[in-house]
N, C-alpha and C. Protein backbone atom coordinates (compact mmCIF):
# COMPACT_ATOMS: atom_id res chain seq x y z
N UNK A 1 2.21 -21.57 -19.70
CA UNK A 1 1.28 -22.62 -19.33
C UNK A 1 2.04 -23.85 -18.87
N UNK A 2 3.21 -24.15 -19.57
CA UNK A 2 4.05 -25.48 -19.02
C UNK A 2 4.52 -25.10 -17.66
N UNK A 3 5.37 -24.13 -17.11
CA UNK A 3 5.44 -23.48 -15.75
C UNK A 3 3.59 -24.30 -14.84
N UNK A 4 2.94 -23.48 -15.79
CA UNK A 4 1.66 -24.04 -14.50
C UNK A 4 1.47 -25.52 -14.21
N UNK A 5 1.68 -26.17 -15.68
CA UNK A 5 1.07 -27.38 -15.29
C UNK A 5 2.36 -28.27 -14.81
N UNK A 6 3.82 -28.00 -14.30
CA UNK A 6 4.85 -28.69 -14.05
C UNK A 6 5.09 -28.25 -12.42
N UNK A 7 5.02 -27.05 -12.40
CA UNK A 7 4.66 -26.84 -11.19
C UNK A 7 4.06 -25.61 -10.65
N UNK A 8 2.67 -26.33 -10.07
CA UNK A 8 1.75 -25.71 -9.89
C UNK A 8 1.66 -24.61 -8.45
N UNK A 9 1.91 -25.24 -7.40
CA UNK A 9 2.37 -24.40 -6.28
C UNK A 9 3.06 -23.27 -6.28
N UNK A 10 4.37 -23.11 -6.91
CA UNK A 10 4.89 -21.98 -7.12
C UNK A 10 4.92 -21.32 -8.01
N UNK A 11 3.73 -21.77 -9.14
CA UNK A 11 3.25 -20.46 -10.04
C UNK A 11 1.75 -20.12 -9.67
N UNK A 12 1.63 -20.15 -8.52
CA UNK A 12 0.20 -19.84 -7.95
C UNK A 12 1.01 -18.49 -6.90
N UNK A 13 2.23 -19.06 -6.18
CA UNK A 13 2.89 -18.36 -5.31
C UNK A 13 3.10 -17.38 -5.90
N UNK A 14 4.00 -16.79 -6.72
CA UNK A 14 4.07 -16.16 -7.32
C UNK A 14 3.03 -15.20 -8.56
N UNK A 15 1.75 -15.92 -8.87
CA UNK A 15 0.84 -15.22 -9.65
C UNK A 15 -0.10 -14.02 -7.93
N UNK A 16 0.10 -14.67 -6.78
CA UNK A 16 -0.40 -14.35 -6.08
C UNK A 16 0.27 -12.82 -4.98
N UNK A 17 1.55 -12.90 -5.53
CA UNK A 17 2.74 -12.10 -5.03
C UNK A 17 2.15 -10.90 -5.94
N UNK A 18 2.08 -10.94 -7.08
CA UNK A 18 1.94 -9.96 -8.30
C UNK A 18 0.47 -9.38 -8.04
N UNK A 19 -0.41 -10.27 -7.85
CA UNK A 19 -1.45 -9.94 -7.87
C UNK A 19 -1.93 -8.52 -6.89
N UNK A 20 -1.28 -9.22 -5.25
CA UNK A 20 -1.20 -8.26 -3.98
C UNK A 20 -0.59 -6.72 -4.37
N UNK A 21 0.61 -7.10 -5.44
CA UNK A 21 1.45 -5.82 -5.70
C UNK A 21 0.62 -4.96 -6.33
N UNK A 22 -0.08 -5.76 -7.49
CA UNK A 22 -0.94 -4.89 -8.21
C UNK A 22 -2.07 -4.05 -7.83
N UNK A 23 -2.78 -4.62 -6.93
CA UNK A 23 -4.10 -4.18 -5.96
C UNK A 23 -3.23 -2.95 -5.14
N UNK A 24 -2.22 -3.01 -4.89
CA UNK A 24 -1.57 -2.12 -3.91
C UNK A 24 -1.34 -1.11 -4.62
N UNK A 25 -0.47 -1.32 -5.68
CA UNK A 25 -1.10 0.22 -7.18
C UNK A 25 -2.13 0.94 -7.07
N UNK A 26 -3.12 -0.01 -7.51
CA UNK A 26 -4.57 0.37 -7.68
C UNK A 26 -4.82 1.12 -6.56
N UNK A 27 -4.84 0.84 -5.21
CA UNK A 27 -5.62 1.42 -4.35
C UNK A 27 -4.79 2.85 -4.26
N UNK A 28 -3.42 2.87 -4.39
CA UNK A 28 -2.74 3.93 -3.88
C UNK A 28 -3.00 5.08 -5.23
N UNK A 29 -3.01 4.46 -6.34
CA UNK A 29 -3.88 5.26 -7.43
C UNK A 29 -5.43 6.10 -7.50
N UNK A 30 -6.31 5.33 -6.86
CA UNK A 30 -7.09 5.81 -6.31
C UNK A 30 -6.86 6.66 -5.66
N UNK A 31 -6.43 6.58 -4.63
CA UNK A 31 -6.58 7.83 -3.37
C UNK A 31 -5.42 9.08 -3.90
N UNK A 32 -4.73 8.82 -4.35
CA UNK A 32 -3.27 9.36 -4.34
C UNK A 32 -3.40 10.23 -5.68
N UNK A 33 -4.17 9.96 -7.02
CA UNK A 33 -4.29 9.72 -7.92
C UNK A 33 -3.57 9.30 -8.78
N UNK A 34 -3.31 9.35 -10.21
CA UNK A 34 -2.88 8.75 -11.37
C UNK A 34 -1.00 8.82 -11.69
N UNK A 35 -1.25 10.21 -11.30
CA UNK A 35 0.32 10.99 -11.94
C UNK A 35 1.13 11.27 -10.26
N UNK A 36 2.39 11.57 -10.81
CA UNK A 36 3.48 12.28 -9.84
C UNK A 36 3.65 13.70 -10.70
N UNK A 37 2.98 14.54 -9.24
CA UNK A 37 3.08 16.08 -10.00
C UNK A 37 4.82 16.75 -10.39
N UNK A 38 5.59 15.74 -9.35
CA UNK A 38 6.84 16.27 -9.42
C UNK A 38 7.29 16.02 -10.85
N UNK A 39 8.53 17.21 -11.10
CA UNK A 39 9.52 16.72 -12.29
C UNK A 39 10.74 16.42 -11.79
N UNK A 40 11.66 17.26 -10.05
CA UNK A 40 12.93 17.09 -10.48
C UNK A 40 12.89 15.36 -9.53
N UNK A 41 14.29 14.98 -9.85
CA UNK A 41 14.54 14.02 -9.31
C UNK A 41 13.87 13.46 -7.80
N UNK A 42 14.90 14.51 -7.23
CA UNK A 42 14.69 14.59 -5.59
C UNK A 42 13.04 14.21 -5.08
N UNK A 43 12.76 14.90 -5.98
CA UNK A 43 11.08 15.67 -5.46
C UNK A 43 10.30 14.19 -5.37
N UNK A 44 10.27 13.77 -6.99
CA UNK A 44 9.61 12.71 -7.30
C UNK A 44 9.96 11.47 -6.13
N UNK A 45 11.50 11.28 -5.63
CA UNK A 45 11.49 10.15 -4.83
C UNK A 45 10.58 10.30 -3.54
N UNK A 46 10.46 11.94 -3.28
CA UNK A 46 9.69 12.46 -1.84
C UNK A 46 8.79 12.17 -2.09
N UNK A 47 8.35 12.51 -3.37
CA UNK A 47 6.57 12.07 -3.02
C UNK A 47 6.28 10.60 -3.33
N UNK A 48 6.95 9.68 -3.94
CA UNK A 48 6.94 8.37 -3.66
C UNK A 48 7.27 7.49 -2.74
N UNK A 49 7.86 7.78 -1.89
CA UNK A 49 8.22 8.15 -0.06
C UNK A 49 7.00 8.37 0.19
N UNK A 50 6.11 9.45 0.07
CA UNK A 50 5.09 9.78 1.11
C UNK A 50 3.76 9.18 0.64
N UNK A 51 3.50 8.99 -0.39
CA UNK A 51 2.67 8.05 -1.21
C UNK A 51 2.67 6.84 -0.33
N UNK A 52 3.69 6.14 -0.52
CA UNK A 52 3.92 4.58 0.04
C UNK A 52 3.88 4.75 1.65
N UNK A 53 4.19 5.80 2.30
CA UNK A 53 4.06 6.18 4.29
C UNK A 53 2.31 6.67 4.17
N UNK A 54 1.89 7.00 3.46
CA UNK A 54 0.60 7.27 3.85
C UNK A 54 0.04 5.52 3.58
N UNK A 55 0.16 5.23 2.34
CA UNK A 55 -0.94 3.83 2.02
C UNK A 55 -0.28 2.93 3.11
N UNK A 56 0.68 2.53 3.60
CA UNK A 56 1.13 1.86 5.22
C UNK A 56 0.38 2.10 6.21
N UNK A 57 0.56 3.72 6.39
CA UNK A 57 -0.57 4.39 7.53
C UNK A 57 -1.94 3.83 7.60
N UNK A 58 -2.47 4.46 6.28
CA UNK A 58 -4.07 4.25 6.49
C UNK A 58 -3.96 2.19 6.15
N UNK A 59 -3.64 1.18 5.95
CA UNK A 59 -3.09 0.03 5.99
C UNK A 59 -3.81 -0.40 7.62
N UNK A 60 -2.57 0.12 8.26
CA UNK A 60 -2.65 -0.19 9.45
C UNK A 60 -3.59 0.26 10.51
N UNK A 61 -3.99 2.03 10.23
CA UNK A 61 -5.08 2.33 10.65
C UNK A 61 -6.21 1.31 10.65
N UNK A 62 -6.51 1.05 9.16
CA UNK A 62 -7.71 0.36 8.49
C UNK A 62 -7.75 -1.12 9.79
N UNK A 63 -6.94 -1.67 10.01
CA UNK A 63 -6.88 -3.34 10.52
C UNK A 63 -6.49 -2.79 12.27
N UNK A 64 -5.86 -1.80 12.61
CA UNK A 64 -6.57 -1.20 13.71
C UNK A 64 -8.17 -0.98 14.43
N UNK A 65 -8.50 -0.83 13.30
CA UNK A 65 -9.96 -0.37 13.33
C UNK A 65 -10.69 -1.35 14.10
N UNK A 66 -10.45 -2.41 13.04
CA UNK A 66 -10.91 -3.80 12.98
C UNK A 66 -10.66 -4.33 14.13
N UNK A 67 -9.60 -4.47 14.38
CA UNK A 67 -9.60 -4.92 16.01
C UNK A 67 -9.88 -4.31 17.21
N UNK A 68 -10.50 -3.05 17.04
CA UNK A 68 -10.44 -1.94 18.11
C UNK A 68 -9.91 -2.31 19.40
N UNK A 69 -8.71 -2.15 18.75
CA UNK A 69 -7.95 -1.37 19.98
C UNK A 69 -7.81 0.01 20.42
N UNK A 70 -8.47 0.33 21.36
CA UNK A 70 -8.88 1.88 21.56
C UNK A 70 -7.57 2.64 21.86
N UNK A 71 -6.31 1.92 22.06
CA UNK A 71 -5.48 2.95 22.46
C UNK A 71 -4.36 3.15 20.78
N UNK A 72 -4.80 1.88 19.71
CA UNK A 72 -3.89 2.14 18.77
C UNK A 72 -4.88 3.29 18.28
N UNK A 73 -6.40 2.98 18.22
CA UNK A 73 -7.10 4.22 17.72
C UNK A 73 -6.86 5.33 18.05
N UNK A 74 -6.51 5.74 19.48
CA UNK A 74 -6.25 7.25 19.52
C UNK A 74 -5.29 7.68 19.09
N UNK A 75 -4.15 6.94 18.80
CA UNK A 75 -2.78 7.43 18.37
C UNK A 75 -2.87 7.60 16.95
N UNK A 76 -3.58 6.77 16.53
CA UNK A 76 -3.99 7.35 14.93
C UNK A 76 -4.84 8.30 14.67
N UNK A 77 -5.32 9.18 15.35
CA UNK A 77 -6.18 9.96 15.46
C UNK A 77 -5.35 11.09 15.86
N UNK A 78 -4.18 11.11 16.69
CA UNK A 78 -3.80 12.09 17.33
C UNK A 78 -2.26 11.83 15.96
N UNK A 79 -1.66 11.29 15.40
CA UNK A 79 -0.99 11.04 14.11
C UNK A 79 -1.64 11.92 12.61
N UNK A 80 -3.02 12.07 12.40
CA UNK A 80 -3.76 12.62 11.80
C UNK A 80 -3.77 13.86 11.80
N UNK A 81 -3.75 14.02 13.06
CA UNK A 81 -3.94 15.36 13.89
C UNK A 81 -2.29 16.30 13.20
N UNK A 82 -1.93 15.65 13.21
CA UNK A 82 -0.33 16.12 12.99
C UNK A 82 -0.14 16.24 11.79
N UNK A 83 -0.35 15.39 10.73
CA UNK A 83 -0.42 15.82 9.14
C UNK A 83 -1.79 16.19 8.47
């Protein structure tokens, strides 16, 4: 609490850094689900690799969308197409 009330700006900066990280868990928990099925080493970093390249993907898809741009849309569509 002394941090907040001495300085307030950069424990907002920082409560707000954590916060983003955390939501970014959450969502990739959701979709992804809970656990890493892997046990050996290797494996587990792959699928935390592809975990974190998919939630980027659909990320950028998502704010693609939003701006429709019809030619980033087809490439994400034809990217889809491929995995």
């Amino acid at each position: 609490m002394k941090d907040f009330v001495q300085n307030t700006m950069a424990y907002l900066e920082q409560y707000h850094k954590r916060s983003y990280s955390e939501s970014g868990f959450l969502a990739d928990k959701r979709m992804f689900g809970w656990g890493i099925a892997q046990r050996r080493e290797d494996r587990v970093d792959y699928e935390q690799f592809t975990i974190r390249l998919w939630h980027n993907l659909f990320t950028l898809m998502h704010k693609t969308i939003l701006s429709h741009s019809p030619l980033m849309v087809k490439t994400f569509q034809l990217l889809l197409e491929v995995f």
